[in-house]
C-alpha atoms as a PDB file:
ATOM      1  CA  UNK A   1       0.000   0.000   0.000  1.00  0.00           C
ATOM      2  CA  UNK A   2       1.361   3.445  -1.107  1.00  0.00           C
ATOM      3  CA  UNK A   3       1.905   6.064   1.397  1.00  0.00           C
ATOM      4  CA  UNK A   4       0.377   8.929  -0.016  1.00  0.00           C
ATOM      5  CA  UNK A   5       1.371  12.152   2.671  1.00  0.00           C
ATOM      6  CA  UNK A   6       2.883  15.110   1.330  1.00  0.00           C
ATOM      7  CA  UNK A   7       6.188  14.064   2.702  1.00  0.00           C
ATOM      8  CA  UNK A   8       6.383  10.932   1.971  1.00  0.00           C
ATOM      9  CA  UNK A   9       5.471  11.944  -1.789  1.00  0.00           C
ATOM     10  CA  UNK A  10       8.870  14.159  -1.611  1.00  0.00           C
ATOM     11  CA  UNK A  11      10.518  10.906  -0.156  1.00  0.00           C
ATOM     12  CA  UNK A  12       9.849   8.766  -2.837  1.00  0.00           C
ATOM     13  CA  UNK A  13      10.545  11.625  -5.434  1.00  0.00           C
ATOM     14  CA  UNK A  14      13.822  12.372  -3.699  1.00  0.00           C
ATOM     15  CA  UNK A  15      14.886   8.542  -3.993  1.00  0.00           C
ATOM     16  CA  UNK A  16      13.900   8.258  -7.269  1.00  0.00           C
ATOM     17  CA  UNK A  17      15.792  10.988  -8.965  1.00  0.00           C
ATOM     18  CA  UNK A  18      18.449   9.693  -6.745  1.00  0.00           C
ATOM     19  CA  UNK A  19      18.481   6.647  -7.869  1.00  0.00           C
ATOM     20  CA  UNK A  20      18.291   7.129 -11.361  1.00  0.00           C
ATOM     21  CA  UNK A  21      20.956  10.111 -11.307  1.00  0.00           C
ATOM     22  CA  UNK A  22      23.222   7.283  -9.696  1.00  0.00           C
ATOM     23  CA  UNK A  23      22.912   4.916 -12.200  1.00  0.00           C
ATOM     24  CA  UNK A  24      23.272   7.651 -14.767  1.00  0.00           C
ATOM     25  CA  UNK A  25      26.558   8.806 -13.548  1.00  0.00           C
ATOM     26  CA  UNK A  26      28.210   5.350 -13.261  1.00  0.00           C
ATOM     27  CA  UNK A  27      28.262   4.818 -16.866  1.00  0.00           C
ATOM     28  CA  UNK A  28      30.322   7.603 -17.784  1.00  0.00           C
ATOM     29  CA  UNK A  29      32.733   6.462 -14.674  1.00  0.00           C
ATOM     30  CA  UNK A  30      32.679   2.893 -16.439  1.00  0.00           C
ATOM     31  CA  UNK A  31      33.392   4.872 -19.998  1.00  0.00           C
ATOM     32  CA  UNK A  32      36.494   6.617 -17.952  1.00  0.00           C
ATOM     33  CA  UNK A  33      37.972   3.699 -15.857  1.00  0.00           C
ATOM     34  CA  UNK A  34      38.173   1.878 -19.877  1.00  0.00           C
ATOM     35  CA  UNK A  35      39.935   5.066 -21.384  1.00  0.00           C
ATOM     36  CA  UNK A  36      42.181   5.884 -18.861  1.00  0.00           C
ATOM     37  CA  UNK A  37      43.091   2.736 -16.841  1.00  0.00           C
ATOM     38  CA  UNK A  38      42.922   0.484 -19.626  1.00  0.00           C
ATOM     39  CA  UNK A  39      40.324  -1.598 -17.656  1.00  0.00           C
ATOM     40  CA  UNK A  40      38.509  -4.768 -19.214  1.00  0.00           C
ATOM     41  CA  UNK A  41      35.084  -5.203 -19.052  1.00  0.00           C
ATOM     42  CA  UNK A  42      35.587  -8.414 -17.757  1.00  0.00           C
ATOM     43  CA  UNK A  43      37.781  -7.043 -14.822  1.00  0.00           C
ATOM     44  CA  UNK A  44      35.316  -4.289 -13.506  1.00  0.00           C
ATOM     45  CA  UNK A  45      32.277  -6.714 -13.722  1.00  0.00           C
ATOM     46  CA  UNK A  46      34.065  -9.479 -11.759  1.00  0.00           C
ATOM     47  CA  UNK A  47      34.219  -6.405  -8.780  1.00  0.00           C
ATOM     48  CA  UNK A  48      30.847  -5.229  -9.339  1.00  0.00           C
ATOM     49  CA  UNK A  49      29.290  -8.660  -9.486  1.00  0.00           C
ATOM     50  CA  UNK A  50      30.901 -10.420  -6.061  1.00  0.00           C
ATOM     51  CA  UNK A  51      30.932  -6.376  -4.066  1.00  0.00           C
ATOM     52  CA  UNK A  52      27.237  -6.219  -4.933  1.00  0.00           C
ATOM     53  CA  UNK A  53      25.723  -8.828  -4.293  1.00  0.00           C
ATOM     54  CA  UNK A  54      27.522  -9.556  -0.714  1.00  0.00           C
ATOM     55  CA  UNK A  55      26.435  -6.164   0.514  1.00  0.00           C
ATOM     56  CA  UNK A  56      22.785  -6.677  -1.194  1.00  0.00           C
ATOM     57  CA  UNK A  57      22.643 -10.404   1.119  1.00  0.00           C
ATOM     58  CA  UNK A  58      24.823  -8.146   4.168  1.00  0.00           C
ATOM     59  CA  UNK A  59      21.457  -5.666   4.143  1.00  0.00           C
ATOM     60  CA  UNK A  60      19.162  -8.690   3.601  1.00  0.00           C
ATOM     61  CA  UNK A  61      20.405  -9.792   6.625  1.00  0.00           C
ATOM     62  CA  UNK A  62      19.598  -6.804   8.684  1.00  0.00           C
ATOM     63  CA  UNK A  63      16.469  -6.510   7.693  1.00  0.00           C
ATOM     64  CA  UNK A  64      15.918 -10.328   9.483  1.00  0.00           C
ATOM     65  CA  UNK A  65      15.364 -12.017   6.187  1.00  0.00           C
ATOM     66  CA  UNK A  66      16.635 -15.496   5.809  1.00  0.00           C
ATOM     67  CA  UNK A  67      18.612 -15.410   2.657  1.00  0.00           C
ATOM     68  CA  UNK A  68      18.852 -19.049   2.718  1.00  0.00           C
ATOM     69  CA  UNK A  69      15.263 -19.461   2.452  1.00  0.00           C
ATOM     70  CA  UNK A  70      15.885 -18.738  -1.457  1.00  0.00           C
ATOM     71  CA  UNK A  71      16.766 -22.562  -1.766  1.00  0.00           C
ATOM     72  CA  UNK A  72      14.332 -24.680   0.048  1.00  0.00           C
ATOM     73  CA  UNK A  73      12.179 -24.923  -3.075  1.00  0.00           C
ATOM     74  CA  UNK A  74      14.300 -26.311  -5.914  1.00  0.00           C
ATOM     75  CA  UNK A  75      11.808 -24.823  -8.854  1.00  0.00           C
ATOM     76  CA  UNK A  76      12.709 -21.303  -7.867  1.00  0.00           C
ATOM     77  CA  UNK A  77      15.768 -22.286  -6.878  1.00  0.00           C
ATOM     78  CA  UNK A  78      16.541 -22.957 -10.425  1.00  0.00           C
ATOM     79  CA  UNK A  79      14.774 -20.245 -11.592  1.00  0.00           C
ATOM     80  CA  UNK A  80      17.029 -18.063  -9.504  1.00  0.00           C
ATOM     81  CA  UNK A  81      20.338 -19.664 -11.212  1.00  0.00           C
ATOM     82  CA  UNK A  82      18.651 -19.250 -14.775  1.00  0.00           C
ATOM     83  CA  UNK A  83      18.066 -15.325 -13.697  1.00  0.00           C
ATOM     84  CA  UNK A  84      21.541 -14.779 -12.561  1.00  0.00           C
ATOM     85  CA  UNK A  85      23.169 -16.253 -15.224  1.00  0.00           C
ATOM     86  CA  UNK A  86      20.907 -15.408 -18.422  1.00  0.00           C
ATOM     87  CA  UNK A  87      19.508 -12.352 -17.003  1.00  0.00           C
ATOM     88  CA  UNK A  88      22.598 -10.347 -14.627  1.00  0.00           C
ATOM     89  CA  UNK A  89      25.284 -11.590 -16.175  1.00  0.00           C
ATOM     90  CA  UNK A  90      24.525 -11.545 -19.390  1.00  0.00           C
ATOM     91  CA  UNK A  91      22.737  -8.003 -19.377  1.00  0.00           C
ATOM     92  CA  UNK A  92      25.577  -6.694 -17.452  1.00  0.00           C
ATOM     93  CA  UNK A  93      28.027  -7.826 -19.693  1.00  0.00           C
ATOM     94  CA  UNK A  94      26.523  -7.056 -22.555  1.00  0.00           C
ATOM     95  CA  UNK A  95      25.724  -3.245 -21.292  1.00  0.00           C
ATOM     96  CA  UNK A  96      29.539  -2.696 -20.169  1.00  0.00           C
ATOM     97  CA  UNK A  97      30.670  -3.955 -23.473  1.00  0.00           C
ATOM     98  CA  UNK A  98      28.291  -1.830 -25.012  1.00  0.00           C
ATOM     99  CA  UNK A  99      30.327   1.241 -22.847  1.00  0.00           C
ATOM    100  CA  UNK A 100      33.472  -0.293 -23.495  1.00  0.00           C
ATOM    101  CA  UNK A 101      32.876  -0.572 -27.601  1.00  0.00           C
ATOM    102  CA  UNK A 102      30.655   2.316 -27.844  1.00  0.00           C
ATOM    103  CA  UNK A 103      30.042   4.729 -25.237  1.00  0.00           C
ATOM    104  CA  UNK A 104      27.999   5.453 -22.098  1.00  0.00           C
ATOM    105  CA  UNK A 105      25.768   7.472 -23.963  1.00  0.00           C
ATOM    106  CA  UNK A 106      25.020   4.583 -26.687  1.00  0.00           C
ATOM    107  CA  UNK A 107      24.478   2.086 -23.531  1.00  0.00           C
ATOM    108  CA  UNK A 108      22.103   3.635 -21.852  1.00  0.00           C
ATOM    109  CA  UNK A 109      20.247   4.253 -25.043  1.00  0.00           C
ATOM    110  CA  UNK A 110      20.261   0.906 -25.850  1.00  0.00           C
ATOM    111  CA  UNK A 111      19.093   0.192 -22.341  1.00  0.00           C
ATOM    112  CA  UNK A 112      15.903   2.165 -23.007  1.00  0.00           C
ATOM    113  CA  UNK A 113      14.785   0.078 -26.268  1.00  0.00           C
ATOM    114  CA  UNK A 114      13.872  -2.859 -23.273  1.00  0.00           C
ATOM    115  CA  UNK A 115      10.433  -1.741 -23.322  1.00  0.00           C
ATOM    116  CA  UNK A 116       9.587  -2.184 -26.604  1.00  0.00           C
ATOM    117  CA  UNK A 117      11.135  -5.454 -26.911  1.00  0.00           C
ATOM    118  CA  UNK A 118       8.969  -5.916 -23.635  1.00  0.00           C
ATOM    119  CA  UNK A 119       6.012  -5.180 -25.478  1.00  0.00           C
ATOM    120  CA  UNK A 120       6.663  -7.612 -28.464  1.00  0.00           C
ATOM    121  CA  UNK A 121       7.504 -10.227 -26.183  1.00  0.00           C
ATOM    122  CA  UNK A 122       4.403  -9.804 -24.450  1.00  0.00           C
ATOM    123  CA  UNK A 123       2.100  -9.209 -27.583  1.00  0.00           C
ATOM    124  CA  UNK A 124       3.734 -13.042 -28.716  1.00  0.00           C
ATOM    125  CA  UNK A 125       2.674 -14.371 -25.551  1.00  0.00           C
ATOM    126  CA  UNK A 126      -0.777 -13.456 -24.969  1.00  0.00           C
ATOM    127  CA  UNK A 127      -0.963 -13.386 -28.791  1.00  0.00           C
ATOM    128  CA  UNK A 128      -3.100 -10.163 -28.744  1.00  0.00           C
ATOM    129  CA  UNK A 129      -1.714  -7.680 -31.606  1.00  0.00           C
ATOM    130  CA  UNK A 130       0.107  -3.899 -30.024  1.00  0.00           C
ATOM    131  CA  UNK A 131      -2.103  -1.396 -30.101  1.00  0.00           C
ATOM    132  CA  UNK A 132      -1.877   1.094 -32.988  1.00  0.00           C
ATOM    133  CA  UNK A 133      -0.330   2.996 -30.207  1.00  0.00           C
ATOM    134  CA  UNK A 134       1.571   1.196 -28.972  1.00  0.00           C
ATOM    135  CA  UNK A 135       2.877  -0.112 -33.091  1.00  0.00           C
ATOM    136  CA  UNK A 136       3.951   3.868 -33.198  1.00  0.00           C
ATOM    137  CA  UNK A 137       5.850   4.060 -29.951  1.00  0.00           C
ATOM    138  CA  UNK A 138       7.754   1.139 -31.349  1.00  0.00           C
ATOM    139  CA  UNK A 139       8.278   2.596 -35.197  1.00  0.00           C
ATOM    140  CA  UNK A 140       9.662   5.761 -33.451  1.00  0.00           C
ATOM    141  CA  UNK A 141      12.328   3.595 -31.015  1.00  0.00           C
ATOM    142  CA  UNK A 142      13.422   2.151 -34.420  1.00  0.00           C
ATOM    143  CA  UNK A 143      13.403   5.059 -35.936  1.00  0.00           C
ATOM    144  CA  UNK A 144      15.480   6.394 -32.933  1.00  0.00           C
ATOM    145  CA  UNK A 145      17.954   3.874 -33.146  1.00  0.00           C
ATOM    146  CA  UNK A 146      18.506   4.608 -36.811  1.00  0.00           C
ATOM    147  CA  UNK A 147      19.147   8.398 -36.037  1.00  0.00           C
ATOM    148  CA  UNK A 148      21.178   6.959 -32.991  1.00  0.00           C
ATOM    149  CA  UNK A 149      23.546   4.475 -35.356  1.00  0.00           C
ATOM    150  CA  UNK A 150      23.772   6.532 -38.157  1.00  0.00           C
ATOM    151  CA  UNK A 151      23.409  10.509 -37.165  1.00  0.00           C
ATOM    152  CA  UNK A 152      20.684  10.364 -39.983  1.00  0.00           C
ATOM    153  CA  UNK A 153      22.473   9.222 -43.267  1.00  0.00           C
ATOM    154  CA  UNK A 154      23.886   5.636 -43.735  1.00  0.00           C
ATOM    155  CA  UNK A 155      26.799   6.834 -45.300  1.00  0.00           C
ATOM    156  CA  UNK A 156      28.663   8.496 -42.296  1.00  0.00           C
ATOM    157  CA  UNK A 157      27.565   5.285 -39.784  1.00  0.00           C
ATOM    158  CA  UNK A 158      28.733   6.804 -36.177  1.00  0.00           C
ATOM    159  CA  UNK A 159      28.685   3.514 -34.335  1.00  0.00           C
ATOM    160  CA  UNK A 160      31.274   0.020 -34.540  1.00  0.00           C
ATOM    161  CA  UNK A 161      29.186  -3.062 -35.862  1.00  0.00           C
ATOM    162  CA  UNK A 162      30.522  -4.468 -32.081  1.00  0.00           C
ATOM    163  CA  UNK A 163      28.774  -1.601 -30.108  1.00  0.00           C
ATOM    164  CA  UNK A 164      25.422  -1.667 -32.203  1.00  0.00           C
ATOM    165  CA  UNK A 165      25.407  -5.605 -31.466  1.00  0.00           C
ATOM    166  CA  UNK A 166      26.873  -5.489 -27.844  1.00  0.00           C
ATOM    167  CA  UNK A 167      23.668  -2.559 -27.567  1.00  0.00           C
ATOM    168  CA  UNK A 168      21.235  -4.427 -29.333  1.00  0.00           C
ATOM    169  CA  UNK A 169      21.740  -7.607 -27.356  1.00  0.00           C
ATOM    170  CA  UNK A 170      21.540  -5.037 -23.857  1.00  0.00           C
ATOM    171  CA  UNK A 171      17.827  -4.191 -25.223  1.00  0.00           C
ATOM    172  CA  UNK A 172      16.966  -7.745 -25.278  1.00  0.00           C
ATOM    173  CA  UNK A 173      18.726  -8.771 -22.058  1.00  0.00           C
ATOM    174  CA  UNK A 174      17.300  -5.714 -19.979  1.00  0.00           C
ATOM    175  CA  UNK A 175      13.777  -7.334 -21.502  1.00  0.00           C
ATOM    176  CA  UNK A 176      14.451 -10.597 -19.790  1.00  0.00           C
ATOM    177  CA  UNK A 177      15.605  -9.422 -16.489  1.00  0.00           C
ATOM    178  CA  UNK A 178      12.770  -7.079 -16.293  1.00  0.00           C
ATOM    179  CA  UNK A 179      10.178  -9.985 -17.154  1.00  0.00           C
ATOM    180  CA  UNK A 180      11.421 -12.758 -16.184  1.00  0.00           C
ATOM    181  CA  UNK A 181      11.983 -12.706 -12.191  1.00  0.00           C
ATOM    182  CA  UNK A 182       8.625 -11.354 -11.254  1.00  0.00           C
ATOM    183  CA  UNK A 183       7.502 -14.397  -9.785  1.00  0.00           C
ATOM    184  CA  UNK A 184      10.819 -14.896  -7.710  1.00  0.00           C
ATOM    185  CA  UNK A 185      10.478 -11.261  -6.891  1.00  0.00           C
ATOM    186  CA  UNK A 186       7.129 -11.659  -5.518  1.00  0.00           C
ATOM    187  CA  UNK A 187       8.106 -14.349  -3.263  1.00  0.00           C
ATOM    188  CA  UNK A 188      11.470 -13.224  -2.200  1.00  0.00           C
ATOM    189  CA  UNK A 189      11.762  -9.945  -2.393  1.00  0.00           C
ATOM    190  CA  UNK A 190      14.221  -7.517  -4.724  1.00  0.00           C
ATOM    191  CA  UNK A 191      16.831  -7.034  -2.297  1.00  0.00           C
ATOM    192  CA  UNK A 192      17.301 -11.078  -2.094  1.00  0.00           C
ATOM    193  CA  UNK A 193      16.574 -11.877  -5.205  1.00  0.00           C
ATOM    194  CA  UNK A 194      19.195  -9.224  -6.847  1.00  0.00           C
ATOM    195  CA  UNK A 195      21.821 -10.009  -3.809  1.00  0.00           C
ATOM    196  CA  UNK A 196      22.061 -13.843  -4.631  1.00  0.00           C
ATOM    197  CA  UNK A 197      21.901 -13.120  -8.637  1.00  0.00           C
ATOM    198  CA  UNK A 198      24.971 -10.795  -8.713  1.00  0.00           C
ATOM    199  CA  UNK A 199      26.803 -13.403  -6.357  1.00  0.00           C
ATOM    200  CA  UNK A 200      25.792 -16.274  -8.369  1.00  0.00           C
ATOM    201  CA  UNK A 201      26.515 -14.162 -11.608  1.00  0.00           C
ATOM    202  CA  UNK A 202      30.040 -13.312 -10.333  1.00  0.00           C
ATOM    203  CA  UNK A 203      30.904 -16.985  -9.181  1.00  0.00           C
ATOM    204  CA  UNK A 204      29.475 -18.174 -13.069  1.00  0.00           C
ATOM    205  CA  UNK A 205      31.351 -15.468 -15.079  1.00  0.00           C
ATOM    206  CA  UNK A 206      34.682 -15.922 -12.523  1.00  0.00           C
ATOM    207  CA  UNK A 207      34.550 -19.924 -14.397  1.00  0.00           C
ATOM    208  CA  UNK A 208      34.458 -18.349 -17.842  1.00  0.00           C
ATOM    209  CA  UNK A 209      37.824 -17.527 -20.093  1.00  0.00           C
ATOM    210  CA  UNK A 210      36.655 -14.363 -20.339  1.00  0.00           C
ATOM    211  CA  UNK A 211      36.810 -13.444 -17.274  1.00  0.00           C
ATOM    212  CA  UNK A 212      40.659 -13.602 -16.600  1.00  0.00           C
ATOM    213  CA  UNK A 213      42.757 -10.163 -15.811  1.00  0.00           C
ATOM    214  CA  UNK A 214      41.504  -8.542 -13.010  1.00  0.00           C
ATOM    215  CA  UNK A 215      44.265  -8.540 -10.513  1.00  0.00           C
ATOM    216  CA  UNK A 216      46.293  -7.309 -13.129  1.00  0.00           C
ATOM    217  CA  UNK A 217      44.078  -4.502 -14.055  1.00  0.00           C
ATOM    218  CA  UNK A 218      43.909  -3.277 -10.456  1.00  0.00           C
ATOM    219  CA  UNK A 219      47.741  -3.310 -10.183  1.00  0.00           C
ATOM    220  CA  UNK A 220      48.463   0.247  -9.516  1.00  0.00           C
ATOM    221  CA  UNK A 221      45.657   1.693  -9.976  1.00  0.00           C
ATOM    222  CA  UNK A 222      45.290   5.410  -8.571  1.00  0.00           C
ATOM    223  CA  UNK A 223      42.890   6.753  -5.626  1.00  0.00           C
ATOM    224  CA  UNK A 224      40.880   8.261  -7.995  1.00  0.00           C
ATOM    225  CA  UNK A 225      40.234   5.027 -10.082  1.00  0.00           C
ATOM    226  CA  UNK A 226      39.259   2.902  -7.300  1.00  0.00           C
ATOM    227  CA  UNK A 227      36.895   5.292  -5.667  1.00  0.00           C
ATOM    228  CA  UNK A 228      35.416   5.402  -9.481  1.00  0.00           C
ATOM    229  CA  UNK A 229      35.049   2.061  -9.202  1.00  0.00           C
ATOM    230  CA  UNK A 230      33.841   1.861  -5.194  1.00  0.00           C
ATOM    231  CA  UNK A 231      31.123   4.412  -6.398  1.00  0.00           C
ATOM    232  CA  UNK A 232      29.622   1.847  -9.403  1.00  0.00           C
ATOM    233  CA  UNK A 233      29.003  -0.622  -6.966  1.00  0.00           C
ATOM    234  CA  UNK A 234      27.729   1.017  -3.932  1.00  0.00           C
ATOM    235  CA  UNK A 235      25.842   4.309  -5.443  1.00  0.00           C
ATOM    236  CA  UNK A 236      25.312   2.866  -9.158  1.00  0.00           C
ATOM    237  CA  UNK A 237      24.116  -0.648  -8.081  1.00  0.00           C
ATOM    238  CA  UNK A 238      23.162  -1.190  -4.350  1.00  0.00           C
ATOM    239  CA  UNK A 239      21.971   2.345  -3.335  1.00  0.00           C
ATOM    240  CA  UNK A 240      20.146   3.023  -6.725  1.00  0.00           C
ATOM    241  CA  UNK A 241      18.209  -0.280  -6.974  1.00  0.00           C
ATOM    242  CA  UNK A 242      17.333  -0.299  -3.021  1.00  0.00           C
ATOM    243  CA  UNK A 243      16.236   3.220  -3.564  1.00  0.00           C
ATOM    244  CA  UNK A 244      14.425   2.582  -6.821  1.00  0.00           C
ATOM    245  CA  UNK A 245      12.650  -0.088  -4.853  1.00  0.00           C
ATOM    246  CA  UNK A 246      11.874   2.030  -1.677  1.00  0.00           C
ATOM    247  CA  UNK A 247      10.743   4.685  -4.109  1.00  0.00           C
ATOM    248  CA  UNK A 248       7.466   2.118  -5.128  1.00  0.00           C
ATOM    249  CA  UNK A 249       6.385   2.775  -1.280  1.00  0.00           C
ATOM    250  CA  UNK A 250       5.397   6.238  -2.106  1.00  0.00           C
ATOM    251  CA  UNK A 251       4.668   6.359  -5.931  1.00  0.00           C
ATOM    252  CA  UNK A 252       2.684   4.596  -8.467  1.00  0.00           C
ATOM    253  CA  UNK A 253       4.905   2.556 -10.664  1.00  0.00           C
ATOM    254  CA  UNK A 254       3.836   4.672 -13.890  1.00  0.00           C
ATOM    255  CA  UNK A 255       5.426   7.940 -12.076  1.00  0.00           C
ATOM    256  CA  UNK A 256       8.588   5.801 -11.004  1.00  0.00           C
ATOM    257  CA  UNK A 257       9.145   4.761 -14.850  1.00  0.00           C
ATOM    258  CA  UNK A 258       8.342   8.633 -15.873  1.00  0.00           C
ATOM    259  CA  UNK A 259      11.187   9.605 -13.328  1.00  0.00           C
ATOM    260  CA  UNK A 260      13.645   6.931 -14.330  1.00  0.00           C
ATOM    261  CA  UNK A 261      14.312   9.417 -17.921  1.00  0.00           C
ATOM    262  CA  UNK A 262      16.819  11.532 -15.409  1.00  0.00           C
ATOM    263  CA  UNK A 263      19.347   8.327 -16.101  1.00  0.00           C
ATOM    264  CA  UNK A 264      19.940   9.228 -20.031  1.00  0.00           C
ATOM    265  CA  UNK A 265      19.724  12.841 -18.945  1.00  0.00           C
ATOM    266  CA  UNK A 266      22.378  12.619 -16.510  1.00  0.00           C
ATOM    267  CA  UNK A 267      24.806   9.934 -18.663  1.00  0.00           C
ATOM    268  CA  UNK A 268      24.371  12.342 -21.338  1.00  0.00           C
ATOM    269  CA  UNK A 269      25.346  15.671 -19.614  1.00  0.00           C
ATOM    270  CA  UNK A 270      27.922  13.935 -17.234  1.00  0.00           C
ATOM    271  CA  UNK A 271      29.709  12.452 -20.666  1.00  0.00           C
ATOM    272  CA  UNK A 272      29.473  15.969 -22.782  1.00  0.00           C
ATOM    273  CA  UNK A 273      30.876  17.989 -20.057  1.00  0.00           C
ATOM    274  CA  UNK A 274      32.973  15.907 -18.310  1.00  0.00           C
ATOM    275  CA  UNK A 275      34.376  12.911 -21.128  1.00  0.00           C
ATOM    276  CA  UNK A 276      33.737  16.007 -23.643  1.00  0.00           C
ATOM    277  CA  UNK A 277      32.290  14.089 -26.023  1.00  0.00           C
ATOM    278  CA  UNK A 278      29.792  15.755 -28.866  1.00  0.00           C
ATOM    279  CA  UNK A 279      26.577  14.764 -29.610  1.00  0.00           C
ATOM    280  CA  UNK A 280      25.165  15.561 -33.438  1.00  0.00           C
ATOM    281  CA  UNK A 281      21.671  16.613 -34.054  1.00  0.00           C
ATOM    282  CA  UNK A 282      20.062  13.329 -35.474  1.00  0.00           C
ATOM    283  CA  UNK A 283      21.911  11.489 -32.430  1.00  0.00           C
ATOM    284  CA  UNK A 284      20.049  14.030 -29.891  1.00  0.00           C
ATOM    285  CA  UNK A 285      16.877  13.991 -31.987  1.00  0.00           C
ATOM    286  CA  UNK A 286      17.306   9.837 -31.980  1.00  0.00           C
ATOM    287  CA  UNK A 287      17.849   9.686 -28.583  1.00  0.00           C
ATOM    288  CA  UNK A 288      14.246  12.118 -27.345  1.00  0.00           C
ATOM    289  CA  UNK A 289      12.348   9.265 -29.530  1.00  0.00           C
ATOM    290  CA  UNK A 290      13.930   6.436 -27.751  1.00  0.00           C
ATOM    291  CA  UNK A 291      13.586   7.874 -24.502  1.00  0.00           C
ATOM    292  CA  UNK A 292      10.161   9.361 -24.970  1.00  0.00           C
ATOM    293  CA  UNK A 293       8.582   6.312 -26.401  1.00  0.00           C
ATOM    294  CA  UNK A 294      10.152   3.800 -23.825  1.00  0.00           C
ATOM    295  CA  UNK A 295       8.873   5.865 -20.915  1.00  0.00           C
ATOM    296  CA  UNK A 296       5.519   6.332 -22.305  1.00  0.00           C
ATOM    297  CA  UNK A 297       5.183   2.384 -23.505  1.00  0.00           C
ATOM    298  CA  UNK A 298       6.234   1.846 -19.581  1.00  0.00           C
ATOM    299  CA  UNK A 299       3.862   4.301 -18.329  1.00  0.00           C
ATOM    300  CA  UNK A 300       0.687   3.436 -20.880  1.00  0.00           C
ATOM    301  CA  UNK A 301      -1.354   6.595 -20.292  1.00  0.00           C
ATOM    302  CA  UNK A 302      -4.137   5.350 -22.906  1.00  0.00           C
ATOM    303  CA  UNK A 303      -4.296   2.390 -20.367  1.00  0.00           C
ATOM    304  CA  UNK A 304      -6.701   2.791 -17.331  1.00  0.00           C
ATOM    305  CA  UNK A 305      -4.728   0.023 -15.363  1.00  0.00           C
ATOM    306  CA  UNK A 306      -2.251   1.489 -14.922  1.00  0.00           C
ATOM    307  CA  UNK A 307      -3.343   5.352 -14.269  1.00  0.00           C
ATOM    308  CA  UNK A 308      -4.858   3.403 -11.927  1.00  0.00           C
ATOM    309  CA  UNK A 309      -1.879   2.175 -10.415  1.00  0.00           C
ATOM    310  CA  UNK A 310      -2.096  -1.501 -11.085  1.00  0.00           C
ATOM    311  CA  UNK A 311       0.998  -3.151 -11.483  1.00  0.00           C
ATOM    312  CA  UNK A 312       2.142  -5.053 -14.615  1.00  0.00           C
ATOM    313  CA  UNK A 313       3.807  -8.237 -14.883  1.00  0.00           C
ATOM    314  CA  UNK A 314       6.840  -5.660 -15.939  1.00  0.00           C
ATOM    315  CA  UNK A 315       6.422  -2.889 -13.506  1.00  0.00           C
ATOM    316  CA  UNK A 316       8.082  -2.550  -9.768  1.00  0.00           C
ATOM    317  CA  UNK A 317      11.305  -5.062 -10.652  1.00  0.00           C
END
């Protein structure tokens, strides 16, 4: 049940923005760490992936929960291992590559296609046809990424083969991990169910090839890159998502999507001032239709359900 005072209104706005302006500025930190310290992607996700999701089980903890409880029905259990592997893992991989190859900008523009592949997935399922509406909102995300790829003419592409596909496969990952753990969600909890996926995640991708090089890459690194780094895991994972989920307390789930449009603000400011890199009109118009149709296919106005504040099977994860 929402709590619906005036302050607790500002609360959940306050964590919200938070949240999202967290997870906005640790791409551009990821984009830097790559640059300037010569960092893998491999190497900074094998710190993010074991950091996280102790402290996510440490803070389980103190709330009383039994985070062992997670494997006494072997069903979810395994549900939980598919999650963490083909849903963190891969979508975190995937979306630092996509940083690594492209940019932070690209990334988290990628990241924001999720909903319409959402919305096809879910149109397959229930096999019930989009909504002419909803068939626009998806033409103009395409239409976005074009802009995005190519800055508007096909001759002068702006983006490597490897970061459209590493970005591409980020839209479709984001899509499982939003739809995919609702029902362990539900049962467990986000704090659990996150904790024990980025720890299983980390143990899983630690056991691949891939995976080798990061006690090398930390090997004098400076104060400034490891508080970088200590920043993407405890403000750009842990404190974002817990604050993103504290946030539902006080909002509807619509308003919490609406805010979540300050992360590609802030990547994209942080990156042009800071990383000083340009963006060209047709990437900045390409971008508004991305972001502007993903929040509004999350948010459904046209849909009374979710004015209403019901919750979709996609919503509040």
């Amino acid at each position: 049940m929402l709590k619906k005072s005036f302050q607790g209104r500002n609360l959940g706005l306050a964590l919200i923005i938070i949240g999202a302006g967290c997870w906005g500025l640790s791409s551009p930190m990821m984009e830097w760490l790559f640059s300037h310290q010569k960092m893998s992607s491999a190497a900074l996700l094998q710190f993010r992936f074991m950091l996280s999701g102790v402290i996510l089980l440490l803070i389980a903890m103190g709330r009383k929960q039994n985070i062992w409880k997670v494997w006494t029905d072997f069903r979810m259990a395994l549900s939980l291992i598919i999650f963490s592997v083909c849903g963190i893992m891969v979508l975190q991989y995937a979306f630092i590559s996509t940083v690594e190859t492209g940019n932070a900008v690209t990334a988290t523009l990628f990241q924001f296609l999720s909903p319409a592949v959402v919305m096809i997935v879910l149109a397959f399922k229930k096999r019930k046809p989009p909504t002419w509406i909803e068939t626009v909102l998806v033409s103009l995300c395409i239409i976005g990424l074009f802009f995005m790829v190519t800055n508007g003419s096909l001759a002068g592409i702006s983006l490597s083969p490897k970061a459209v596909g590493w970005g591409l496969a980020t839209a479709v990952a984001f899509a499982f991990y939003t739809l995919f753990p609702v029902p362990l969600i539900r049962r467990w909890g986000g704090t659990l169910v996150l904790g024990w996926g980025m720890l299983i995640g980390g143990i899983v991708f630690n056991a691949l090839p891939v995976s080798g090089g990061f006690y090398s890459a930390v090997q004098g690194m400076d104060a400034i890159s490891w508080i970088l780094m200590l920043f993407i895991v405890l403000f750009g994972t842990c404190l974002a998502f817990l604050f993103y989920l504290e946030s539902l307390h006080y909002l509807e789930p619509a308003e919490t999507n609406t805010l979540s449009v300050m992360e590609p603000l802030v990547t994209i400011v942080v990156s042009m001032l800071w990383l000083a890199e340009p963006l060209k009109f047709f990437q900045i118009m390409g971008g508004l239709f991305i972001v502007a149709s993903s929040v509004l296919l999350s948010v459904k106005p046209w849909d009374k359900r979710v004015r209403g504040g019901e919750r979709t099977a996609s919503e509040g994860v």
